[in-house]
C-alpha atoms as a PDB file:
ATOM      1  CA  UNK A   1       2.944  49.760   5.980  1.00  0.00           C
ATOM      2  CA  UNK A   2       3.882  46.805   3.508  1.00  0.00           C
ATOM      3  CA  UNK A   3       1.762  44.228   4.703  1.00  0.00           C
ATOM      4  CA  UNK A   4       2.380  41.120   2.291  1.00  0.00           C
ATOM      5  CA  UNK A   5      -1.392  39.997   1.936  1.00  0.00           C
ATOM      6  CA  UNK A   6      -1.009  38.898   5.530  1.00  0.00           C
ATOM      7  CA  UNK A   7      -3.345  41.362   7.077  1.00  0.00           C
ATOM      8  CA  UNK A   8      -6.650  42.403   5.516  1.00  0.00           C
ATOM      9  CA  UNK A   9      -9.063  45.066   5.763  1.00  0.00           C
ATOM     10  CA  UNK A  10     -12.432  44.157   4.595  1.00  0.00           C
ATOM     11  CA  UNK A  11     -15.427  45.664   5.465  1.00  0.00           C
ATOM     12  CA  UNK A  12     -17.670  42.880   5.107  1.00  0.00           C
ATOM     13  CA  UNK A  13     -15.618  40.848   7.239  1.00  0.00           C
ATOM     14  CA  UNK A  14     -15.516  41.278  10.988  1.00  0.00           C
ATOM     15  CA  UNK A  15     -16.538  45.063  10.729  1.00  0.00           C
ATOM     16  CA  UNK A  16     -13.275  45.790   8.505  1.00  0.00           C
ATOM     17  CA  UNK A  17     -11.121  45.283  11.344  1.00  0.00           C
ATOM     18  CA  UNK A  18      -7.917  43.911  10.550  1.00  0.00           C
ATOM     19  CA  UNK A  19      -7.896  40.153   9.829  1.00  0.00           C
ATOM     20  CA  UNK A  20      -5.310  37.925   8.779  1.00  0.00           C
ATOM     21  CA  UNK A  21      -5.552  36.620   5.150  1.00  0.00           C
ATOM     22  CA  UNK A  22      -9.522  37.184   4.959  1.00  0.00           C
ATOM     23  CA  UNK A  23     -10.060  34.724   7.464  1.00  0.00           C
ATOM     24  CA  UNK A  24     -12.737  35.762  10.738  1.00  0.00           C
ATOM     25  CA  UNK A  25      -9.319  35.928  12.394  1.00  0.00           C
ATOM     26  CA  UNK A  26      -8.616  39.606  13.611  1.00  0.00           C
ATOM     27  CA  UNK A  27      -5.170  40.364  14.522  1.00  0.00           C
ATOM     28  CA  UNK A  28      -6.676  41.322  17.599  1.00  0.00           C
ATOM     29  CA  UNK A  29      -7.420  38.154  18.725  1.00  0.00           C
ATOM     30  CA  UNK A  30      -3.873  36.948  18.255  1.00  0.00           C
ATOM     31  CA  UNK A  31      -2.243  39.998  20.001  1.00  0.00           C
ATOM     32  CA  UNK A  32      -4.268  39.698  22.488  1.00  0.00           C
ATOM     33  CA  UNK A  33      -3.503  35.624  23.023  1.00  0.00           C
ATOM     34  CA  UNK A  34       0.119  36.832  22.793  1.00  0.00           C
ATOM     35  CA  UNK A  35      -0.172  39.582  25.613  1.00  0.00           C
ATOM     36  CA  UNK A  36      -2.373  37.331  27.770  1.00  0.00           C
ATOM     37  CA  UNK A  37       1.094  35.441  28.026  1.00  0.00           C
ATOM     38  CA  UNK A  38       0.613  32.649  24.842  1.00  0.00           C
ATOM     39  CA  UNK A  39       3.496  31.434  23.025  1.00  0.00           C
ATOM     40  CA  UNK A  40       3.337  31.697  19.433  1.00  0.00           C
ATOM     41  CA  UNK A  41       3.225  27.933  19.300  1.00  0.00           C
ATOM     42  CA  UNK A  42       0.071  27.774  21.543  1.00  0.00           C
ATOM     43  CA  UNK A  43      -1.660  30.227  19.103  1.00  0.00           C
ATOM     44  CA  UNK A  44      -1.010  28.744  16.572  1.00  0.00           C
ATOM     45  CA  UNK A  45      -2.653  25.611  18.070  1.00  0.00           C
ATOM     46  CA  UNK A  46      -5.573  27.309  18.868  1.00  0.00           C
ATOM     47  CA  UNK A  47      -6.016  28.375  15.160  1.00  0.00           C
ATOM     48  CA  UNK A  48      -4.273  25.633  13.364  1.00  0.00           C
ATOM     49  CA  UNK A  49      -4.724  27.982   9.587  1.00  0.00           C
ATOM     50  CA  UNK A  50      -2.454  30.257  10.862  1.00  0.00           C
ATOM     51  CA  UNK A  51       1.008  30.610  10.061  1.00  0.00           C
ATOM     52  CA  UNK A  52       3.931  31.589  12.086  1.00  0.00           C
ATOM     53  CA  UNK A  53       4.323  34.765   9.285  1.00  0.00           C
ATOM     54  CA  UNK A  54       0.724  35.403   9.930  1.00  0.00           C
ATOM     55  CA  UNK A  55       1.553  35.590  14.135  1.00  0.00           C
ATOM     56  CA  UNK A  56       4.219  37.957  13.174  1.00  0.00           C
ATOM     57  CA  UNK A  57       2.772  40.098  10.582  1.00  0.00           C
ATOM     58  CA  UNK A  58       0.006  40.367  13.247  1.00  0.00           C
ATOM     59  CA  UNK A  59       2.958  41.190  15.436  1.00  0.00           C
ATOM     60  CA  UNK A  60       4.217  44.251  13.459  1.00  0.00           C
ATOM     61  CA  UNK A  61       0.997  45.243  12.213  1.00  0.00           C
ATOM     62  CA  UNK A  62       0.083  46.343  15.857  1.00  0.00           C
ATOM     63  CA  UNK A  63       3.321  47.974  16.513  1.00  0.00           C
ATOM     64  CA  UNK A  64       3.149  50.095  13.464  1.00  0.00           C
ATOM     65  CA  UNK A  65      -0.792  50.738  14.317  1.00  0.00           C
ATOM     66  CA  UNK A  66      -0.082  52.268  17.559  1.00  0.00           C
ATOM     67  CA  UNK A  67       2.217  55.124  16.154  1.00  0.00           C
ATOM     68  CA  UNK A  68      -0.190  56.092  13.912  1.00  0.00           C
ATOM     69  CA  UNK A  69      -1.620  59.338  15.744  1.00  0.00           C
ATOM     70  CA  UNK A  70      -5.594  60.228  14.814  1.00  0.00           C
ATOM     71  CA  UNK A  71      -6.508  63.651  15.552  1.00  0.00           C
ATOM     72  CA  UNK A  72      -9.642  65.369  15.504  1.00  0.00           C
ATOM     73  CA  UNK A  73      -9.724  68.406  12.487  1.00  0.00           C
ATOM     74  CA  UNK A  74     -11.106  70.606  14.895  1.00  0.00           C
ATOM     75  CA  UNK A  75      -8.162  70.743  16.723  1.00  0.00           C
ATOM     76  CA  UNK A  76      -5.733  74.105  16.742  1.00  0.00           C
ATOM     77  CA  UNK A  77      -2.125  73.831  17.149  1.00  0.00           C
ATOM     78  CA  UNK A  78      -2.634  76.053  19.850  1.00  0.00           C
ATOM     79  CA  UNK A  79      -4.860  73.322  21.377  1.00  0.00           C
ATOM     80  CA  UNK A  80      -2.039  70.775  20.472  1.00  0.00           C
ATOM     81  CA  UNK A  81       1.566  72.510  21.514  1.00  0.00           C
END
């Protein structure tokens, strides 16, 4: 996923979730503003560094991090199908 510099993975910052720009920021926190029902404008009040890109890359970071599929190597295709 092309993620302009907007979203970082660090390990030394917040446990190498993802972060925006480095910050203590995780895109967590601003997904989960926007699901509790936030407008973009009210997050970006509560964390007045933030940019409106950063709210969106946030955005399509989590929608591209949900179709990633993980699965175990132990796992058959039997198992699977």
């Amino acid at each position: 996923m092309e993620q302009s510099g907007r979203i970082t993975l660090n390990p030394l910052v917040m446990g190498g979730r993802p972060c925006i720009r480095g910050m203590r920021i995780t895109v967590g926190n601003i997904i989960g503003l926007l699901a509790a029902g936030h407008s973009i404008a009210e997050v970006l009040d509560e964390f007045p560094e933030l940019k409106e890109e950063d709210v969106l890359a946030s955005l399509a970071y989590a929608s591209w991090s949900v179709d990633v599929i993980e699965m175990p190597l132990s796992l058959t295709m039997a198992e699977v199908c």
